[in-house]
Protein backbone atom coordinates (compact mmCIF):
# COMPACT_ATOMS: atom_id res chain seq x y z
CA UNK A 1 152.36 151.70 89.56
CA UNK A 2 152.93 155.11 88.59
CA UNK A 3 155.93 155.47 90.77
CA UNK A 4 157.66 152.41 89.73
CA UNK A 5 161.18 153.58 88.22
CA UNK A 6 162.27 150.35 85.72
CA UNK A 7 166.40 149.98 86.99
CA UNK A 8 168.14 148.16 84.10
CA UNK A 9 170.91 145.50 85.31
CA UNK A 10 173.59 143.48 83.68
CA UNK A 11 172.91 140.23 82.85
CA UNK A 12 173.72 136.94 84.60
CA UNK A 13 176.48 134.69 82.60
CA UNK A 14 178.36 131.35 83.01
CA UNK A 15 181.13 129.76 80.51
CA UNK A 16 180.09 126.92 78.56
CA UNK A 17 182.41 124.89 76.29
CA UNK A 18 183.88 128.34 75.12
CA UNK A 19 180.76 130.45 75.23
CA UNK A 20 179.30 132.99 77.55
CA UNK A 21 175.68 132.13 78.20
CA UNK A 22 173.69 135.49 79.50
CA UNK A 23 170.25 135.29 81.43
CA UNK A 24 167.99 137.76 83.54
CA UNK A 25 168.68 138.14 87.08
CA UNK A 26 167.34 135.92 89.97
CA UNK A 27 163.96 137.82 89.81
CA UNK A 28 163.38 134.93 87.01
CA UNK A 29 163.87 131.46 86.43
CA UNK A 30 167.00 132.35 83.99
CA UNK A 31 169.64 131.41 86.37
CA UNK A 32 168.36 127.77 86.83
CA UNK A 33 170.02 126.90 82.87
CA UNK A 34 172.98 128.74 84.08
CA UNK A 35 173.13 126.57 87.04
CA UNK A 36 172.40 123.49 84.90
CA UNK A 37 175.01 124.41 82.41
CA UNK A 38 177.65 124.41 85.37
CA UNK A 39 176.80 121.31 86.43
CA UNK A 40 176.68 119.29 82.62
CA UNK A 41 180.29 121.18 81.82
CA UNK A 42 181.98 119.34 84.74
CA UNK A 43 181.18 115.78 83.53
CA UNK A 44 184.42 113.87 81.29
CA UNK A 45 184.16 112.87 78.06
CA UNK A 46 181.69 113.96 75.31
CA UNK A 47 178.61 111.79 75.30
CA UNK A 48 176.80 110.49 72.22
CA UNK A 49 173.27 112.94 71.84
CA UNK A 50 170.08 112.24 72.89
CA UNK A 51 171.74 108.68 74.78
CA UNK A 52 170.19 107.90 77.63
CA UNK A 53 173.50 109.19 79.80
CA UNK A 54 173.16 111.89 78.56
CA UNK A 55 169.42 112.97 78.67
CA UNK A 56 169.59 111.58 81.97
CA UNK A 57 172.72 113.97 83.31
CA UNK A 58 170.77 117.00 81.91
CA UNK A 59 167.57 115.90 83.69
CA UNK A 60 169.50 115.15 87.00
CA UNK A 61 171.33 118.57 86.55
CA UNK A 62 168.02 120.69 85.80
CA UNK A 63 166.30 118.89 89.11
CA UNK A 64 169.13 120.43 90.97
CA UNK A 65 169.23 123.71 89.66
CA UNK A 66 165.09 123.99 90.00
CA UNK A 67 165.29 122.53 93.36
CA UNK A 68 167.63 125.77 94.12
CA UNK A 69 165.60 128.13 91.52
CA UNK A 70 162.62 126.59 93.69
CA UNK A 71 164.09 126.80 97.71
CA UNK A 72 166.10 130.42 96.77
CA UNK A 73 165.64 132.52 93.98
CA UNK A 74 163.66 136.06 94.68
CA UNK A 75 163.85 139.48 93.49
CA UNK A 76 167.20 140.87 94.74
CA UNK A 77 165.75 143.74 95.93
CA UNK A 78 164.06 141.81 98.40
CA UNK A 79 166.46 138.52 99.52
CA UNK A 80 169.61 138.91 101.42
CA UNK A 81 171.05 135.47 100.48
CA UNK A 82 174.53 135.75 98.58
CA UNK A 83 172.45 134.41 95.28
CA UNK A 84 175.56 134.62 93.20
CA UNK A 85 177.60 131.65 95.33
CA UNK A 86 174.75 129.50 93.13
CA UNK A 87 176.09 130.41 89.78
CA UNK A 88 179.82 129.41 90.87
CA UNK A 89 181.73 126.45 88.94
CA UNK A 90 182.81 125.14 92.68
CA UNK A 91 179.26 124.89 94.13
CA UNK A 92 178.14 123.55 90.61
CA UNK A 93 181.18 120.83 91.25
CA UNK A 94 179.89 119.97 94.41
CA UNK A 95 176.18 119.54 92.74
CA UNK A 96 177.32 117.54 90.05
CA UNK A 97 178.47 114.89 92.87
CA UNK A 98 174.85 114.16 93.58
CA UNK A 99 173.96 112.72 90.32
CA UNK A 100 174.45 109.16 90.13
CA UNK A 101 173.87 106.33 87.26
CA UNK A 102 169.78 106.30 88.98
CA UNK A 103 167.24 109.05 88.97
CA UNK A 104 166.47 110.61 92.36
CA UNK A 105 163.26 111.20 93.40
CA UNK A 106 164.41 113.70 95.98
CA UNK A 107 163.80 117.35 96.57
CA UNK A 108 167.67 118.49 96.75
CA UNK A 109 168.32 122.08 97.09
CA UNK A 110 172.20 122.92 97.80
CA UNK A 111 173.52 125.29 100.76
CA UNK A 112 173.71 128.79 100.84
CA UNK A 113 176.66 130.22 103.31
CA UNK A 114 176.54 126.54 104.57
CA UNK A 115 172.62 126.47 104.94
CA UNK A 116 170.10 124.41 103.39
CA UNK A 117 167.00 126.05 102.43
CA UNK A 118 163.27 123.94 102.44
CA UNK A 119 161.01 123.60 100.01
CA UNK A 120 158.86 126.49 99.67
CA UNK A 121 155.71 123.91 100.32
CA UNK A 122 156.98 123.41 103.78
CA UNK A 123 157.52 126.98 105.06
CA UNK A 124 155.05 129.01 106.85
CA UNK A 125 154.19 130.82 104.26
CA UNK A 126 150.09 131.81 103.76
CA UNK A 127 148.83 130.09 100.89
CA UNK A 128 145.61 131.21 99.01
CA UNK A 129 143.62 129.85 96.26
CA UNK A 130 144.31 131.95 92.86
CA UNK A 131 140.28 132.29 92.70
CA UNK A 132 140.11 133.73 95.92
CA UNK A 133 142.53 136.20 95.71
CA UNK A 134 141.10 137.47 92.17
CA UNK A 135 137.67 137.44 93.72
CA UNK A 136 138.81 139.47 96.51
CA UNK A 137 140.36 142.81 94.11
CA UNK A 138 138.60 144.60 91.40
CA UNK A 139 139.68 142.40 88.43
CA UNK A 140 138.07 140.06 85.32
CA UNK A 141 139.22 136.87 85.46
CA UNK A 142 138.55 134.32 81.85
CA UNK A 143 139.86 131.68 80.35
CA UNK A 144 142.46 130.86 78.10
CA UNK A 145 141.72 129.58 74.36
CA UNK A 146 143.57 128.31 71.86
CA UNK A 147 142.13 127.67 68.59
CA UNK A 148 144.06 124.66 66.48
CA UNK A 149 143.87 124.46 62.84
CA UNK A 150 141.40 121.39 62.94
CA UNK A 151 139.01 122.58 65.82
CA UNK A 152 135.97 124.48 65.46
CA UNK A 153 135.71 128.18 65.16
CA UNK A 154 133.17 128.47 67.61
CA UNK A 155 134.72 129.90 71.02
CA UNK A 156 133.77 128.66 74.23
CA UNK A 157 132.09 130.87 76.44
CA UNK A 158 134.49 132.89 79.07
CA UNK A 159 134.24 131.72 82.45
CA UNK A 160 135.37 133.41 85.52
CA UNK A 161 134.59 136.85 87.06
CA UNK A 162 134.05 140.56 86.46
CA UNK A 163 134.20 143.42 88.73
């Protein structure tokens, strides 16, 4: 920790309707509405809020753009995928052709330099429990609480484990 040098970037950013929308980098989720917001812009016509068209082109569009967020986003520093082709209004065209009048239940991330990534469940990667890789470094593990106005005072006891 003590040699890590914080390198400050510019910001990610799309058009919308007019605006420039910023987010973080691909090191966080902040893309994904970027990606989303691509893919909503392209439809015609303005639809009437909260309609079910329209709740259900935002859902279809954020599946998409977490599917890709899920298959291909990483800390920059580390992935050698051209990350920015995601954030382009010509692959967000060619998203916005999957969504059709029914939800899909599918996984659907888009290609990359004409590959298509897998869902990170399916690769080989090592998977551990969270409990087991706590238990296995010098840390204290406990419980989250949240007291609501209503509930009692009292505070459960922590759970977990100390080093």
């Amino acid at each position: 920790m003590a040699a890590f040098k914080l390198t400050p970037e510019e910001p990610l950013s799309t058009t919308f309707r007019g605006l420039i929308v910023y987010k973080p980098g691909f090191w966080s989720q902040g893309p994904a509405m970027l990606q989303a917001l691509n893919i909503i812009e392209g439809f015609d016509g303005k639809m009437t809020l909260n309609s079910a068209d329209y709740l259900h082109r935002q859902a279809e569009a954020m599946k998409l753009a977490y599917a890709d967020r899920d298959t291909y986003y990483a800390d920059p520093k580390f992935s050698h995928l051209n990350l920015s082709s995601l954030l382009t209004k010509e692959y967000a065209s060619e998203r916005r052709k999957l969504i059709g009048p029914r939800a899909s239940m599918e996984f659907r991330p888009g290609a990359i330099d004409g590959k298509t990534g897998r869902h990170p469940a399916l690769s080989e990667m090592a998977s551990y429990k969270i409990d087991d890789v706590l238990m296995a470094h010098d840390t204290t593990c406990v419980d989250t609480w949240i007291a609501k106005e209503s509930s009692s005072r009292q505070r459960p006891p922590v759970r977990g484990c100390r080093a």
